[in-house]
C-alpha atoms as a PDB file:
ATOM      1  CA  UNK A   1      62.117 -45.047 -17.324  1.00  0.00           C
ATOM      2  CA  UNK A   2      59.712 -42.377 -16.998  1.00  0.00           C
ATOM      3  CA  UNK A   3      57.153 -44.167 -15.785  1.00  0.00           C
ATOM      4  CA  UNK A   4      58.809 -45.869 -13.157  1.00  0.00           C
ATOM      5  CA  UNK A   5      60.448 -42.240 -11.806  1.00  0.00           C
ATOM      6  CA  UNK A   6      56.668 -40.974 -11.694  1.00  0.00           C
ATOM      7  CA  UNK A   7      56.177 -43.717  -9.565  1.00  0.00           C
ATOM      8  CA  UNK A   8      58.742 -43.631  -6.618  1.00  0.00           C
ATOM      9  CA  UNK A   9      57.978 -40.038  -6.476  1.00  0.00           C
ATOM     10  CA  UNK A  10      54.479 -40.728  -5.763  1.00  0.00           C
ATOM     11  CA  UNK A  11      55.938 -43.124  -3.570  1.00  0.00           C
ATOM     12  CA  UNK A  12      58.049 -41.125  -1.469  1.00  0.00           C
ATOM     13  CA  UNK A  13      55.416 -38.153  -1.612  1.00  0.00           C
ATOM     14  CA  UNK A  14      53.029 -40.310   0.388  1.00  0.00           C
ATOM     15  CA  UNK A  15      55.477 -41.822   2.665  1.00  0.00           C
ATOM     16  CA  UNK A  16      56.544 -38.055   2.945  1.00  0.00           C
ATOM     17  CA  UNK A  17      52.951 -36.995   4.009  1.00  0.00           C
ATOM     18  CA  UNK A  18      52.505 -40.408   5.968  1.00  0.00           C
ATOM     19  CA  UNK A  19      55.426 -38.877   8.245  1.00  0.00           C
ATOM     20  CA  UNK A  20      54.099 -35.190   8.545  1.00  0.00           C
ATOM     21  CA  UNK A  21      50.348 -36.801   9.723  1.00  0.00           C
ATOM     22  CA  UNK A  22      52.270 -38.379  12.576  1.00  0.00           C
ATOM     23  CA  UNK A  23      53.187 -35.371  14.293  1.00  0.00           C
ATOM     24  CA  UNK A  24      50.720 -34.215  17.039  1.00  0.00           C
ATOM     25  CA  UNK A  25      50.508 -32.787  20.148  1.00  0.00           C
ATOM     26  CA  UNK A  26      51.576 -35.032  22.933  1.00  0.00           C
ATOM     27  CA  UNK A  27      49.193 -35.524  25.855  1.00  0.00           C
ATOM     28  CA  UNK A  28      51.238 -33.788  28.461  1.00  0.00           C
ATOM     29  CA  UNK A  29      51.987 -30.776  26.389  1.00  0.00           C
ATOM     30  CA  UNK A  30      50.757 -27.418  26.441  1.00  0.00           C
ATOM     31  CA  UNK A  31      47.499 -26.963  24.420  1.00  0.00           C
ATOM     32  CA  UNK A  32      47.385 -24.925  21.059  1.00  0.00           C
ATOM     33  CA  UNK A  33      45.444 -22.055  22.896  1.00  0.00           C
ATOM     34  CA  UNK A  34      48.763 -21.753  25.504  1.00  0.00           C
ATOM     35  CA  UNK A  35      51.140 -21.924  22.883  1.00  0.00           C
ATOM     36  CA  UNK A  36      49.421 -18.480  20.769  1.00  0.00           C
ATOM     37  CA  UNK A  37      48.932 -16.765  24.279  1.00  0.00           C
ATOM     38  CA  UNK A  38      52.789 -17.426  25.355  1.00  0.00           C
ATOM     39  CA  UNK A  39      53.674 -15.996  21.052  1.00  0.00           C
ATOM     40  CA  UNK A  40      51.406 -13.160  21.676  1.00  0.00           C
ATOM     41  CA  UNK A  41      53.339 -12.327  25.240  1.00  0.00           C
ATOM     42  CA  UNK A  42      56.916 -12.869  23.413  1.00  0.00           C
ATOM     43  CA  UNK A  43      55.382  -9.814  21.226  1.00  0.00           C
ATOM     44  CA  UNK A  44      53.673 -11.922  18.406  1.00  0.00           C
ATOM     45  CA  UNK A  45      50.933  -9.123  17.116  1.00  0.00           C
ATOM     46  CA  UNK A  46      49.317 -11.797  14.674  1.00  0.00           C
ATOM     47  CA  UNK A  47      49.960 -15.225  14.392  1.00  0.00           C
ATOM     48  CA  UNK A  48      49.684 -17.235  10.535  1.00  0.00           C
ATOM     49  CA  UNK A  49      50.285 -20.423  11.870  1.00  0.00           C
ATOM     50  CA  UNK A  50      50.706 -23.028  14.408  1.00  0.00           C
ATOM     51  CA  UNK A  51      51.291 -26.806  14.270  1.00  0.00           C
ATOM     52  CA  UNK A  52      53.210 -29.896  15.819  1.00  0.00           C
ATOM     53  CA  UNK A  53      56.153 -30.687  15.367  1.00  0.00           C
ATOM     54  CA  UNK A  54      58.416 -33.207  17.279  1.00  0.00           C
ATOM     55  CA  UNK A  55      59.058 -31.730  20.774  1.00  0.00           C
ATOM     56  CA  UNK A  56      57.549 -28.582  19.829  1.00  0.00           C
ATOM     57  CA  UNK A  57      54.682 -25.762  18.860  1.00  0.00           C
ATOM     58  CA  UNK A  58      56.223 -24.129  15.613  1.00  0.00           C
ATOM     59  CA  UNK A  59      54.568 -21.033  14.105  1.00  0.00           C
ATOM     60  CA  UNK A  60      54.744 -18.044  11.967  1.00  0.00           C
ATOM     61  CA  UNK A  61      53.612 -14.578  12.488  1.00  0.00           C
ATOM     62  CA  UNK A  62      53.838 -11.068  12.439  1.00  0.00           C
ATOM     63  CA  UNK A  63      55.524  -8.700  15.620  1.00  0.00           C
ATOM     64  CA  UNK A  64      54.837  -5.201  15.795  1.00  0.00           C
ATOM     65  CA  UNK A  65      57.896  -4.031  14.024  1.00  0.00           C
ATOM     66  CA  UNK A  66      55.893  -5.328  10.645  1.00  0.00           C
ATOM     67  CA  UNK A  67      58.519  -7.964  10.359  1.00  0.00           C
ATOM     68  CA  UNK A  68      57.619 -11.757  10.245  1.00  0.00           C
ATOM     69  CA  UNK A  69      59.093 -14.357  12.562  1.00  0.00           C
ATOM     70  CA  UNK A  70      59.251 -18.027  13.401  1.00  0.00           C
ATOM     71  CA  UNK A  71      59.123 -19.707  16.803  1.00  0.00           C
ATOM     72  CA  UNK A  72      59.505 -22.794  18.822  1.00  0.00           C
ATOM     73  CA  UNK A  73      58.082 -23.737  21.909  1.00  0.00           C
ATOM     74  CA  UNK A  74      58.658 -26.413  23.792  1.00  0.00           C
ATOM     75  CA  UNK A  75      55.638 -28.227  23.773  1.00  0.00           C
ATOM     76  CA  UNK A  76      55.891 -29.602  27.527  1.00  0.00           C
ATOM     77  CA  UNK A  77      57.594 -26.856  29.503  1.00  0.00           C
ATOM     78  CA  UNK A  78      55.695 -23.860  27.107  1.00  0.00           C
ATOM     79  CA  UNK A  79      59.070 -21.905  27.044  1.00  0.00           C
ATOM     80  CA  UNK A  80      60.312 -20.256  23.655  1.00  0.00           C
ATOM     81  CA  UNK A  81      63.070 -22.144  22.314  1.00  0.00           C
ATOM     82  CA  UNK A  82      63.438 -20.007  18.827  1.00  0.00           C
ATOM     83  CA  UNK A  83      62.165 -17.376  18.228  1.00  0.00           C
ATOM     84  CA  UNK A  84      63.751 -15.309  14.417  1.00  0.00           C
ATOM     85  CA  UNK A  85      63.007 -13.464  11.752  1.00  0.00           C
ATOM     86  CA  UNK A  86      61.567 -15.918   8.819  1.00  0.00           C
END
């Protein structure tokens, strides 16, 4: 029983990272570099990290108040869709 347990969770686990891999920037989005510059303008002081995922740029950082935050922008228009305290 074990063994086969330890098995469909290495299943799932690579399906799982199969899924995340997929995710990417679009061709008719906004590129990485416009997607920090628009944080930085919506008061983003240091950003931890950006990535793809579905329709959008989603990242972590750090706003002047010392407090961390998560965004969302919309990878083809560039406009913040999220932006809260993580």
């Amino acid at each position: 029983m074990k063994k086969s347990f330890s098995a469909a969770l290495a299943t799932a686990t690579l399906l799982a990272a199969g899924t995340v891999m997929a995710d990417g920037p679009k061709a008719d989005w906004i590129s990485i570099e416009q997607a920090i510059e628009t944080a930085k303008e919506a008061g983003y002081t240091e950003i931890h990290k950006v990535e793809a995922d579905d329709e959008y740029w989603e990242g972590k950082g750090m706003k002047a108040d010392g407090n961390k935050y998560e965004f969302k922008i919309n990878g083809q228009t560039g406009t913040i869709e999220a932006d809260k305290k993580d």
